[in-house]
PDB file of N, CA and C in Angstrom:
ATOM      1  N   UNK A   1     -14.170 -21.110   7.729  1.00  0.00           N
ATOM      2  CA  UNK A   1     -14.280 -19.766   7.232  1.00  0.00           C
ATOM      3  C   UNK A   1     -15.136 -18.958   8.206  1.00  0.00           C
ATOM      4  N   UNK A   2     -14.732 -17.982   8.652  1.00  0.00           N
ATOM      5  CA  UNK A   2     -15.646 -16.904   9.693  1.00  0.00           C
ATOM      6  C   UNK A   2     -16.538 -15.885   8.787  1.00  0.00           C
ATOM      7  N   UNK A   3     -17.375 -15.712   9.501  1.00  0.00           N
ATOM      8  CA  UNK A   3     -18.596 -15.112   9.116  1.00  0.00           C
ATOM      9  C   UNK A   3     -18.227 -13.473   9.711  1.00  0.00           C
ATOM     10  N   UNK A   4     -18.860 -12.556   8.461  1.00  0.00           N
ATOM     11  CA  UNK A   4     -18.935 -11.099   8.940  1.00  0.00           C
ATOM     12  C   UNK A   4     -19.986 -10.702   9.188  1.00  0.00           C
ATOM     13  N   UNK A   5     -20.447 -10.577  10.458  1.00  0.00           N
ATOM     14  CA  UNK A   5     -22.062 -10.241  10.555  1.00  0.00           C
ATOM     15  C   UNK A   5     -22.745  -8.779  10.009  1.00  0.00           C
ATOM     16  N   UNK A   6     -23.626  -8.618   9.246  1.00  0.00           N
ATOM     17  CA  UNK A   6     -24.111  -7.445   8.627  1.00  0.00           C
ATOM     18  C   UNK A   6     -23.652  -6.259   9.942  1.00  0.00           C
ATOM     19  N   UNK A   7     -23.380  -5.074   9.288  1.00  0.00           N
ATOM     20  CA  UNK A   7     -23.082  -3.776   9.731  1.00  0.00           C
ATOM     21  C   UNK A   7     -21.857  -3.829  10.551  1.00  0.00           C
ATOM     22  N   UNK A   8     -21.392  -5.122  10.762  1.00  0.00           N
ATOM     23  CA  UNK A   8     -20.070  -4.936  11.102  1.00  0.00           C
ATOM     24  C   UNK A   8     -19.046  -4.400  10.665  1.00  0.00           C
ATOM     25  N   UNK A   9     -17.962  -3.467  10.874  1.00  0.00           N
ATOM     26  CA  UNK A   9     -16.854  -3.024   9.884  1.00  0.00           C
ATOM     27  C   UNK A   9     -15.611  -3.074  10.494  1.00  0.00           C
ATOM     28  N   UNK A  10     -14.942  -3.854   9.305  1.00  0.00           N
ATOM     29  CA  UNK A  10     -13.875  -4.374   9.631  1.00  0.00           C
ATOM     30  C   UNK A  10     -12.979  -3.354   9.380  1.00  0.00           C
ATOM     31  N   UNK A  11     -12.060  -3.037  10.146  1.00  0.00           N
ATOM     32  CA  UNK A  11     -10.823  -2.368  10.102  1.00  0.00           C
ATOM     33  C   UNK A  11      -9.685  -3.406   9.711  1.00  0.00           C
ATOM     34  N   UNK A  12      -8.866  -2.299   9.076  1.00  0.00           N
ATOM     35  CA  UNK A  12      -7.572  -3.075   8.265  1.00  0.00           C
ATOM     36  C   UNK A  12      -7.256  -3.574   9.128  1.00  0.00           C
ATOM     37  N   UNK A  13      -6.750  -3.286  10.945  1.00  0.00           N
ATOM     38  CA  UNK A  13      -5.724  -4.242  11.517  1.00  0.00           C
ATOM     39  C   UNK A  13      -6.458  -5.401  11.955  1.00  0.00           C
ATOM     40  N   UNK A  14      -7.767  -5.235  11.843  1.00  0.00           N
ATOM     41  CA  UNK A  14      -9.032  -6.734  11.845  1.00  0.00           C
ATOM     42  C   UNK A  14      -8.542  -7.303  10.961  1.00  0.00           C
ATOM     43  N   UNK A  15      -8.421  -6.957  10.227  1.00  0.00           N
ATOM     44  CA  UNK A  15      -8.370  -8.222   9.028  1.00  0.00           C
ATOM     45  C   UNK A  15      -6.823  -8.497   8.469  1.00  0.00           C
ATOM     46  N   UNK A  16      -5.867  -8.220   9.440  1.00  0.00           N
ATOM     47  CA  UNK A  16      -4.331  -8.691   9.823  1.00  0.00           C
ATOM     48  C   UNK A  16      -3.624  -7.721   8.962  1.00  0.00           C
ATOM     49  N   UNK A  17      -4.398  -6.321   8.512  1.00  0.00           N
ATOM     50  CA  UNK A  17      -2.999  -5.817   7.537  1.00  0.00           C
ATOM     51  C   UNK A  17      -2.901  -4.588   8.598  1.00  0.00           C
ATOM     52  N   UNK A  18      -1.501  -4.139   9.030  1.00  0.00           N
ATOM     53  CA  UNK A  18      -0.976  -3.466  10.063  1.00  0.00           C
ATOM     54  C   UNK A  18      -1.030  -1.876   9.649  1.00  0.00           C
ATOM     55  N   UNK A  19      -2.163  -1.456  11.029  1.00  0.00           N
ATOM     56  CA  UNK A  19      -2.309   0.571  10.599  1.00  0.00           C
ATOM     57  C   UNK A  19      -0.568   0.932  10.201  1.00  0.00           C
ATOM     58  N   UNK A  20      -1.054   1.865   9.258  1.00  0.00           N
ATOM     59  CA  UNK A  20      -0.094   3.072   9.062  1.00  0.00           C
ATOM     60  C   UNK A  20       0.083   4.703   9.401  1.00  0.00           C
ATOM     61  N   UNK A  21       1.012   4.567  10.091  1.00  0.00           N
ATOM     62  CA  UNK A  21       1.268   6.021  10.791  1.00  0.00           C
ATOM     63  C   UNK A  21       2.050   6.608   9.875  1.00  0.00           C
ATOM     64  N   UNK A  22       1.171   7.784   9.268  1.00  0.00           N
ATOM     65  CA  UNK A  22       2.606   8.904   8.864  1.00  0.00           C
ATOM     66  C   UNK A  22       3.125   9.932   9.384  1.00  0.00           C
ATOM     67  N   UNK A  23       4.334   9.658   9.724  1.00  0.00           N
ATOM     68  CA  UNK A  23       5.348  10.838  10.633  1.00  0.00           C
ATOM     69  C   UNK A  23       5.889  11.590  10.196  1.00  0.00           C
ATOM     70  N   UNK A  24       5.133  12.801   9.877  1.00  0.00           N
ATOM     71  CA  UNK A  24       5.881  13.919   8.865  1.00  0.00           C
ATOM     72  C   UNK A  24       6.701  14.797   9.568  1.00  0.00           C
ATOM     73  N   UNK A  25       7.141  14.402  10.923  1.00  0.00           N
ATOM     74  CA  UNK A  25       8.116  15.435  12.092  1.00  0.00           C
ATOM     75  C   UNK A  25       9.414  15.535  11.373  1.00  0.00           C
ATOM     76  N   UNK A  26       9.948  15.055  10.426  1.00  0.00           N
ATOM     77  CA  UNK A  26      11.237  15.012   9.523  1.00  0.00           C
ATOM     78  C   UNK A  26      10.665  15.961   7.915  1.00  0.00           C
ATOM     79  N   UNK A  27       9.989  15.740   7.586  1.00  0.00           N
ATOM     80  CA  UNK A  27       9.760  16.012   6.255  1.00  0.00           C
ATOM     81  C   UNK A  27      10.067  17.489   5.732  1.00  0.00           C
ATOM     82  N   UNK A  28      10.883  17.519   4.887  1.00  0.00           N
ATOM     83  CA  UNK A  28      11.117  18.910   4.257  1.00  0.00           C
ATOM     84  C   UNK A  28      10.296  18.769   2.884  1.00  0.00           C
ATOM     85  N   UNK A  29       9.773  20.129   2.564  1.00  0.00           N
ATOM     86  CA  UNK A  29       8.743  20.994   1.391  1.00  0.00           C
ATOM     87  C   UNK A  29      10.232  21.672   0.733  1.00  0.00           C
ATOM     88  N   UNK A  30       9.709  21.341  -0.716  1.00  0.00           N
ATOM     89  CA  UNK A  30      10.116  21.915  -1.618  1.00  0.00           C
ATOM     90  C   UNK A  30       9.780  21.893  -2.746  1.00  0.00           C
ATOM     91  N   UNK A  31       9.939  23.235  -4.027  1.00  0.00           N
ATOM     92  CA  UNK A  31       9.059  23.993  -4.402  1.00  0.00           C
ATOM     93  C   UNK A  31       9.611  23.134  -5.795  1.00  0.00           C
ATOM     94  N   UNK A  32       8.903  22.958  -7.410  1.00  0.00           N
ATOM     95  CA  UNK A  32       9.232  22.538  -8.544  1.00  0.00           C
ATOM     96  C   UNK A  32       8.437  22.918  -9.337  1.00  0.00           C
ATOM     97  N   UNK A  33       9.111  23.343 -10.596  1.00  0.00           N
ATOM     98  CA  UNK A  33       8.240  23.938 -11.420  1.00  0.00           C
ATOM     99  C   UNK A  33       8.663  23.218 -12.478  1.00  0.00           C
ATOM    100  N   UNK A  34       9.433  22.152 -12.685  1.00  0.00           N
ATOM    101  CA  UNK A  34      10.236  21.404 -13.583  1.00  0.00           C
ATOM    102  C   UNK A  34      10.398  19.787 -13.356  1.00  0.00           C
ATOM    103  N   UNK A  35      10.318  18.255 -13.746  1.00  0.00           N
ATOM    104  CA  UNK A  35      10.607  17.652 -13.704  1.00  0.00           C
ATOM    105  C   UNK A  35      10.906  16.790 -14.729  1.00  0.00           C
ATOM    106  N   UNK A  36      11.638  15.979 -14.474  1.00  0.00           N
ATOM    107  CA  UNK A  36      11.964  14.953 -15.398  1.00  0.00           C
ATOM    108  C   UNK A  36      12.033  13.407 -14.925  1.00  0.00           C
ATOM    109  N   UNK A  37      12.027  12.439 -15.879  1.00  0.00           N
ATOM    110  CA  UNK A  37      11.906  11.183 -15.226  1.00  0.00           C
ATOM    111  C   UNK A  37      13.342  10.235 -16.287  1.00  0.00           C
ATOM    112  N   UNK A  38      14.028   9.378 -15.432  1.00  0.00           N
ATOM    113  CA  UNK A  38      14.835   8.504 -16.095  1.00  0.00           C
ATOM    114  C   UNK A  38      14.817   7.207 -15.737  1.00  0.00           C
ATOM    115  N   UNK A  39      15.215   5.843 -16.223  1.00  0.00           N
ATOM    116  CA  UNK A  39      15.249   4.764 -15.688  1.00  0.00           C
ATOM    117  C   UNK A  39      15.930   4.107 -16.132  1.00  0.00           C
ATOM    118  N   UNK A  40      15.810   2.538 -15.672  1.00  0.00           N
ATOM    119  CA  UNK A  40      16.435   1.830 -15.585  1.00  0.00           C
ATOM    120  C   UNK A  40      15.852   0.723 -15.450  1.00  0.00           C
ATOM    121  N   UNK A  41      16.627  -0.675 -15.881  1.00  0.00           N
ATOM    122  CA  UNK A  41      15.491  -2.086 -15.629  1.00  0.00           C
ATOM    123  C   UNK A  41      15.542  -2.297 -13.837  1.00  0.00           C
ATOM    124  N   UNK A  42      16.036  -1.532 -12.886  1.00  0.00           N
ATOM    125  CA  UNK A  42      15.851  -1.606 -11.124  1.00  0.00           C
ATOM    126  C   UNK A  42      15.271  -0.423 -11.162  1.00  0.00           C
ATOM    127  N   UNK A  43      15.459   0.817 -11.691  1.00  0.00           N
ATOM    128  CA  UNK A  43      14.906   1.699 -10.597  1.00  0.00           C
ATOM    129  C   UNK A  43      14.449   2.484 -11.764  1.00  0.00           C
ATOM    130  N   UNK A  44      13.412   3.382 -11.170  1.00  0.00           N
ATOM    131  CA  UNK A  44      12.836   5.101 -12.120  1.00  0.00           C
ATOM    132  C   UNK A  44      13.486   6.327 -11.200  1.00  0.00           C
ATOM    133  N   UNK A  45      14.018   7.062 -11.598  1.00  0.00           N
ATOM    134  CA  UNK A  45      14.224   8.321 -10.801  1.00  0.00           C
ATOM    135  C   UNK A  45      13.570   9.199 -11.326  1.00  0.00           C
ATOM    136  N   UNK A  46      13.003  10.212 -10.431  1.00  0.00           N
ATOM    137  CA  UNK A  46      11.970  11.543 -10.652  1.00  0.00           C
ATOM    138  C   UNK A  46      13.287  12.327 -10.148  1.00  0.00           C
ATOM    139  N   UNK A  47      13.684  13.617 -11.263  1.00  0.00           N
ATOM    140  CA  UNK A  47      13.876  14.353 -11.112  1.00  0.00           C
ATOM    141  C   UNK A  47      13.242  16.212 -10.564  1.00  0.00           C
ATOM    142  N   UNK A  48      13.649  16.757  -9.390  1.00  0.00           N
ATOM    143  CA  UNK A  48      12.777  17.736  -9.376  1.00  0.00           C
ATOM    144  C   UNK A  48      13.963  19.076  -9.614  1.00  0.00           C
ATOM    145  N   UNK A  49      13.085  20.204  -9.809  1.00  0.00           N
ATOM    146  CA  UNK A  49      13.810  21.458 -10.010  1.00  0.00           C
ATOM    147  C   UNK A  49      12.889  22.525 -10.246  1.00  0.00           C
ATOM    148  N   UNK A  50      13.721  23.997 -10.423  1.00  0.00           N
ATOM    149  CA  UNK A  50      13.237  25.064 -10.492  1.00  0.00           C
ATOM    150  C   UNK A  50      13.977  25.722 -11.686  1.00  0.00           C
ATOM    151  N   UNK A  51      12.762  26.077 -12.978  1.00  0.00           N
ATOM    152  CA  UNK A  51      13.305  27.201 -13.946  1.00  0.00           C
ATOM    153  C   UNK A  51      13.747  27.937 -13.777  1.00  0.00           C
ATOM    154  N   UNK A  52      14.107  29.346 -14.404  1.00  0.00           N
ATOM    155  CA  UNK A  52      14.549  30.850 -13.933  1.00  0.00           C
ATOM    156  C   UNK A  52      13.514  31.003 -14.870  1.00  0.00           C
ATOM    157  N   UNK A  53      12.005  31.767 -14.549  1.00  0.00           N
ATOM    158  CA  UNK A  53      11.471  32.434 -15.403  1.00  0.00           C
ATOM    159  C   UNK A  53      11.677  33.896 -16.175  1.00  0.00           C
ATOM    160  N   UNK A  54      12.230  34.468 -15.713  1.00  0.00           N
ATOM    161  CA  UNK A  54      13.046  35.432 -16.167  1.00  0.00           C
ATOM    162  C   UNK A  54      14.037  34.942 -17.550  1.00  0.00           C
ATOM    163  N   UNK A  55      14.435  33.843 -17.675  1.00  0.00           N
ATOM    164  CA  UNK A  55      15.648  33.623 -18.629  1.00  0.00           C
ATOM    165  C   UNK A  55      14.553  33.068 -19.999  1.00  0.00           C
ATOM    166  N   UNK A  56      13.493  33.255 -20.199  1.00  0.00           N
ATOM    167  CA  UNK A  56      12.426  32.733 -20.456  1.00  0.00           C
ATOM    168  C   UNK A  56      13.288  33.068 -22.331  1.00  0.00           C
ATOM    169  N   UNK A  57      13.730  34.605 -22.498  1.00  0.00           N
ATOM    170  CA  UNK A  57      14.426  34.907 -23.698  1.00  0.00           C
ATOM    171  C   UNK A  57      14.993  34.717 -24.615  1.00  0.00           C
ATOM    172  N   UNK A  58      16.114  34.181 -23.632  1.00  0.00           N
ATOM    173  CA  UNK A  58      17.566  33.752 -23.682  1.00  0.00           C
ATOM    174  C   UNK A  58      17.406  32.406 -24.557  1.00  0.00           C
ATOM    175  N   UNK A  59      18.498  32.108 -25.130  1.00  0.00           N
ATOM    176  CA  UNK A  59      18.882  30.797 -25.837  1.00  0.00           C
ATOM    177  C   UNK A  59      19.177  29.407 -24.974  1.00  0.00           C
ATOM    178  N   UNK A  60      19.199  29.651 -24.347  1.00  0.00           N
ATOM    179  CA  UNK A  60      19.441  28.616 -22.982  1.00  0.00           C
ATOM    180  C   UNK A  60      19.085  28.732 -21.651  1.00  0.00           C
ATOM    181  N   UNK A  61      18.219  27.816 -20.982  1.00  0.00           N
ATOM    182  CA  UNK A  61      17.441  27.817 -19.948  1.00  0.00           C
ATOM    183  C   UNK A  61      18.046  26.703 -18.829  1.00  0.00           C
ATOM    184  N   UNK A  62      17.767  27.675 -17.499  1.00  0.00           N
ATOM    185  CA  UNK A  62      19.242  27.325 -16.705  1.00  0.00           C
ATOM    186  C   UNK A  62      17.801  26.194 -15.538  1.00  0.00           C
ATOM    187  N   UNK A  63      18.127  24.851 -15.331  1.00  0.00           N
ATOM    188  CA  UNK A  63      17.126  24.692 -14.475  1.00  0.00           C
ATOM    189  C   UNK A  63      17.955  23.966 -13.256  1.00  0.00           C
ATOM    190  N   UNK A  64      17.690  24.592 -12.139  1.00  0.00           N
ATOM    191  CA  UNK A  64      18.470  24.151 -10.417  1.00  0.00           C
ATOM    192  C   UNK A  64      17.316  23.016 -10.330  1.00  0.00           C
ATOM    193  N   UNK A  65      18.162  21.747 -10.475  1.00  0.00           N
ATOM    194  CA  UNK A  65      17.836  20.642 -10.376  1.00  0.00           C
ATOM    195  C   UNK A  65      18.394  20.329  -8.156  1.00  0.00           C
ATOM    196  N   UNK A  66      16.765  19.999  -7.602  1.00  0.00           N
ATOM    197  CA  UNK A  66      16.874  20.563  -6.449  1.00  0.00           C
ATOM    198  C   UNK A  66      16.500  18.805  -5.692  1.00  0.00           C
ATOM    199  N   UNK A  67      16.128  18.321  -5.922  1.00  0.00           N
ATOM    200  CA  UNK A  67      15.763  16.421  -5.413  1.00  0.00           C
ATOM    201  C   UNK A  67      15.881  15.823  -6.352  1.00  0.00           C
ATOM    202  N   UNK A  68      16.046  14.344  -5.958  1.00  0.00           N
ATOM    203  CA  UNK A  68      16.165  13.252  -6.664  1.00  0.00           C
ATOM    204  C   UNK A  68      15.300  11.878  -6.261  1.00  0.00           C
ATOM    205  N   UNK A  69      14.180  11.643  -6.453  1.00  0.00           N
ATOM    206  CA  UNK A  69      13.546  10.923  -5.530  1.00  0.00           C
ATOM    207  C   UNK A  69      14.108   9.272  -6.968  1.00  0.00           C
ATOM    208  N   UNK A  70      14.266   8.424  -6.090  1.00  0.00           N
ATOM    209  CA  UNK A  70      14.476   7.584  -6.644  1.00  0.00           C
ATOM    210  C   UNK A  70      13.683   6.007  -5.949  1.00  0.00           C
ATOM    211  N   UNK A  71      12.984   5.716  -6.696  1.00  0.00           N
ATOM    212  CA  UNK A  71      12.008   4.199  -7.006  1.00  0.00           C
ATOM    213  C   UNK A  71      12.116   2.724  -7.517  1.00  0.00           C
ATOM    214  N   UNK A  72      11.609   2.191  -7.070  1.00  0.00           N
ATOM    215  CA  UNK A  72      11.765   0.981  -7.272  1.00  0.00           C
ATOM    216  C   UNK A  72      10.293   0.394  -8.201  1.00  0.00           C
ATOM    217  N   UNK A  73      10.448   0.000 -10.030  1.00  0.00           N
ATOM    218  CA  UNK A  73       9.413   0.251 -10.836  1.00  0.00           C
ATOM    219  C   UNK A  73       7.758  -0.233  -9.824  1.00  0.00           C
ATOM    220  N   UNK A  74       7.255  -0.939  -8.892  1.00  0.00           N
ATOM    221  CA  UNK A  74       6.358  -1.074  -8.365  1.00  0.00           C
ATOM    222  C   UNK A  74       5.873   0.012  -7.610  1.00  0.00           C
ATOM    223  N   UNK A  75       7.071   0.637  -6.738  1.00  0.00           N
ATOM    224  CA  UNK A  75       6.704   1.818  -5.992  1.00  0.00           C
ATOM    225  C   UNK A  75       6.334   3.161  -7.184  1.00  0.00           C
ATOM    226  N   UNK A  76       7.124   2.816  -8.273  1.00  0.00           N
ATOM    227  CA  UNK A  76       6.333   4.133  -9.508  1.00  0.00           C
ATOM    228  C   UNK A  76       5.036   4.183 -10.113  1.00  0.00           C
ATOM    229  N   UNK A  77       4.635   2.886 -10.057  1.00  0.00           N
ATOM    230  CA  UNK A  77       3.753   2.269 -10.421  1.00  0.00           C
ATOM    231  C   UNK A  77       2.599   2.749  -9.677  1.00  0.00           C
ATOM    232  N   UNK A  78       2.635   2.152  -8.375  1.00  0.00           N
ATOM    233  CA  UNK A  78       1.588   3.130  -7.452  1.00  0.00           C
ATOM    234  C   UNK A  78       1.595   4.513  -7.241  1.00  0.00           C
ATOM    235  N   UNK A  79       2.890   5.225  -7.595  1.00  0.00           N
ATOM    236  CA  UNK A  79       2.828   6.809  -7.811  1.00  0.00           C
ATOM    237  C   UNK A  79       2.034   7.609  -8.790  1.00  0.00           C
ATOM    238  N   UNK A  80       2.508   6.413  -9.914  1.00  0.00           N
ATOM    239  CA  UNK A  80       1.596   6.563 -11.223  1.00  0.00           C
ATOM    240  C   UNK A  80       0.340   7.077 -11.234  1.00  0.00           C
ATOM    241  N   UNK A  81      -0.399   5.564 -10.509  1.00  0.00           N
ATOM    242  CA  UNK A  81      -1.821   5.604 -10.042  1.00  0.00           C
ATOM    243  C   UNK A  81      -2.313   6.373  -9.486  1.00  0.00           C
ATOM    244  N   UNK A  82      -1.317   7.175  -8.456  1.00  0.00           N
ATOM    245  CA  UNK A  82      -2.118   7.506  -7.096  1.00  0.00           C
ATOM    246  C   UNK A  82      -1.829   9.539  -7.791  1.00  0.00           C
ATOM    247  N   UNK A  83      -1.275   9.584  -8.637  1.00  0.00           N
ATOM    248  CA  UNK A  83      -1.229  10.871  -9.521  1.00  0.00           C
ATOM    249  C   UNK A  83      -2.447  11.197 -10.542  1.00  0.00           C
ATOM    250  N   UNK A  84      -2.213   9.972 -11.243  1.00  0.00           N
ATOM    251  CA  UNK A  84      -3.299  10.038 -12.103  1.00  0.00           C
ATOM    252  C   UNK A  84      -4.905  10.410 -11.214  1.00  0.00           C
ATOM    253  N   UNK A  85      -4.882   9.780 -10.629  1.00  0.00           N
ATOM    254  CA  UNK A  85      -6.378  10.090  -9.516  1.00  0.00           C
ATOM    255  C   UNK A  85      -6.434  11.062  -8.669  1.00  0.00           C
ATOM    256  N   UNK A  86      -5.217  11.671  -7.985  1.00  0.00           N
ATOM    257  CA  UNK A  86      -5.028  12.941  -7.874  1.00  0.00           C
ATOM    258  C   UNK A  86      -5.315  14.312  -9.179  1.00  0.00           C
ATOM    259  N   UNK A  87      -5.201  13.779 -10.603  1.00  0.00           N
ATOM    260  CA  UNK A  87      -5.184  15.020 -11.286  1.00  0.00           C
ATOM    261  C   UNK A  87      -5.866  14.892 -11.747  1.00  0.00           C
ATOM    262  N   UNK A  88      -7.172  13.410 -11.953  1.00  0.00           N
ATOM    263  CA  UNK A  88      -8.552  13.431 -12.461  1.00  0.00           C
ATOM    264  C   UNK A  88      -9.891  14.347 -11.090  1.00  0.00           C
ATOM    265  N   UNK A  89      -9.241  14.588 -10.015  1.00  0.00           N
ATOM    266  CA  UNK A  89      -9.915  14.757  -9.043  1.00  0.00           C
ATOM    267  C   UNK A  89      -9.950  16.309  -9.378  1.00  0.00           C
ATOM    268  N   UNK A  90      -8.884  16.691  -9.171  1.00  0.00           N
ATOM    269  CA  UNK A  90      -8.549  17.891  -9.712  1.00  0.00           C
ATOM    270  C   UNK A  90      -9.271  18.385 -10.741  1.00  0.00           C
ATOM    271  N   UNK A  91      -9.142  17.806 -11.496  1.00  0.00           N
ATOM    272  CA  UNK A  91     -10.128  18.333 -13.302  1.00  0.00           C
ATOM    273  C   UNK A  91     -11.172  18.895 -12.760  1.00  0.00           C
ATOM    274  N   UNK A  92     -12.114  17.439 -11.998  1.00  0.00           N
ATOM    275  CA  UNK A  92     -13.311  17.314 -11.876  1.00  0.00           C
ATOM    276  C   UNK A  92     -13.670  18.733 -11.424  1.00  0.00           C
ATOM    277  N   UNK A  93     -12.992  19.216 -10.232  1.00  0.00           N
ATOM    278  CA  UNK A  93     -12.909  20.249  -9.451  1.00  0.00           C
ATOM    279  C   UNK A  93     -12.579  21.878 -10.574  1.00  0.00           C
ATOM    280  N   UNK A  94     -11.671  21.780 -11.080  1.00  0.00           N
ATOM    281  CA  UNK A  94     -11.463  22.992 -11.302  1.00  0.00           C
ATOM    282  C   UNK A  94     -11.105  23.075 -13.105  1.00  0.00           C
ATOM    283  N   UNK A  95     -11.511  22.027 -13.789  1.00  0.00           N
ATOM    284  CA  UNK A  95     -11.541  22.336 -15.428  1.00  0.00           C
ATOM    285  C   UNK A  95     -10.160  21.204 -15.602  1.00  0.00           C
ATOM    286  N   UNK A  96      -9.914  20.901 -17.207  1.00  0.00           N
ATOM    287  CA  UNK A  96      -8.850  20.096 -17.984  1.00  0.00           C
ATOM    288  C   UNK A  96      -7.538  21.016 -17.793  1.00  0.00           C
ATOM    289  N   UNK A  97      -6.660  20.328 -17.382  1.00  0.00           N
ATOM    290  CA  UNK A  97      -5.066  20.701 -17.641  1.00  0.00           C
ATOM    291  C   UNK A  97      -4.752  20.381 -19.241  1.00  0.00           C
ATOM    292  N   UNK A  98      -4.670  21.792 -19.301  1.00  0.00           N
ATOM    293  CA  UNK A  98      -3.821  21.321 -21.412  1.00  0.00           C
ATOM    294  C   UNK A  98      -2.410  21.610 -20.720  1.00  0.00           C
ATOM    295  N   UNK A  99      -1.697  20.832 -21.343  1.00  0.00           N
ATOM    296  CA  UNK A  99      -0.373  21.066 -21.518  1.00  0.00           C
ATOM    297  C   UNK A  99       0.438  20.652 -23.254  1.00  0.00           C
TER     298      UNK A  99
END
């Protein structure tokens, strides 16, 4: 067993798990004011989209369903997590989300 000598700091690719680069030179932004979630015993899909706030009146509300991100239940799992701690951070910062 190897020894870590005090004040030493180990970096992830020290300790055999391989850096991660994120290459956002591809990535398209897009806007949602709407989602939904469905599944399945293989996969969860996140639905995204945009209301018409304007139709806000009306008897029926039209929503442009605009991505489809689709998961595998472990990869939702860490989305889960990594949301939830995103929107407790948030609170902390700027007050409770009621919904």
């Amino acid at each position: 067993m190897s020894e870590v000598k005090e004040g030493t700091k180990v970096t992830p690719e020290a300790a055999g798990n391989p850096k991660i680069v994120w290459d956002d030179s591809s990535m398209a932004t897009s806007y949602a004011n709407v989602c939904n979630v469905l599944g399945t015993r293989e996969e969860i899909m996140v639905l995204f989209g945009a209301n018409q706030a304007w139709q806000a009146d009306s008897k029926e509300v039209t929503v442009n369903l605009s991505n489809r991100i689709v998961l595998n239940p472990y990869a939702a799992k860490r989305l889960q997590t990594m949301l939830e701690m995103a929107l407790k951070e948030y609170e902390t910062r700027y007050g409770q989300l009621k919904i």
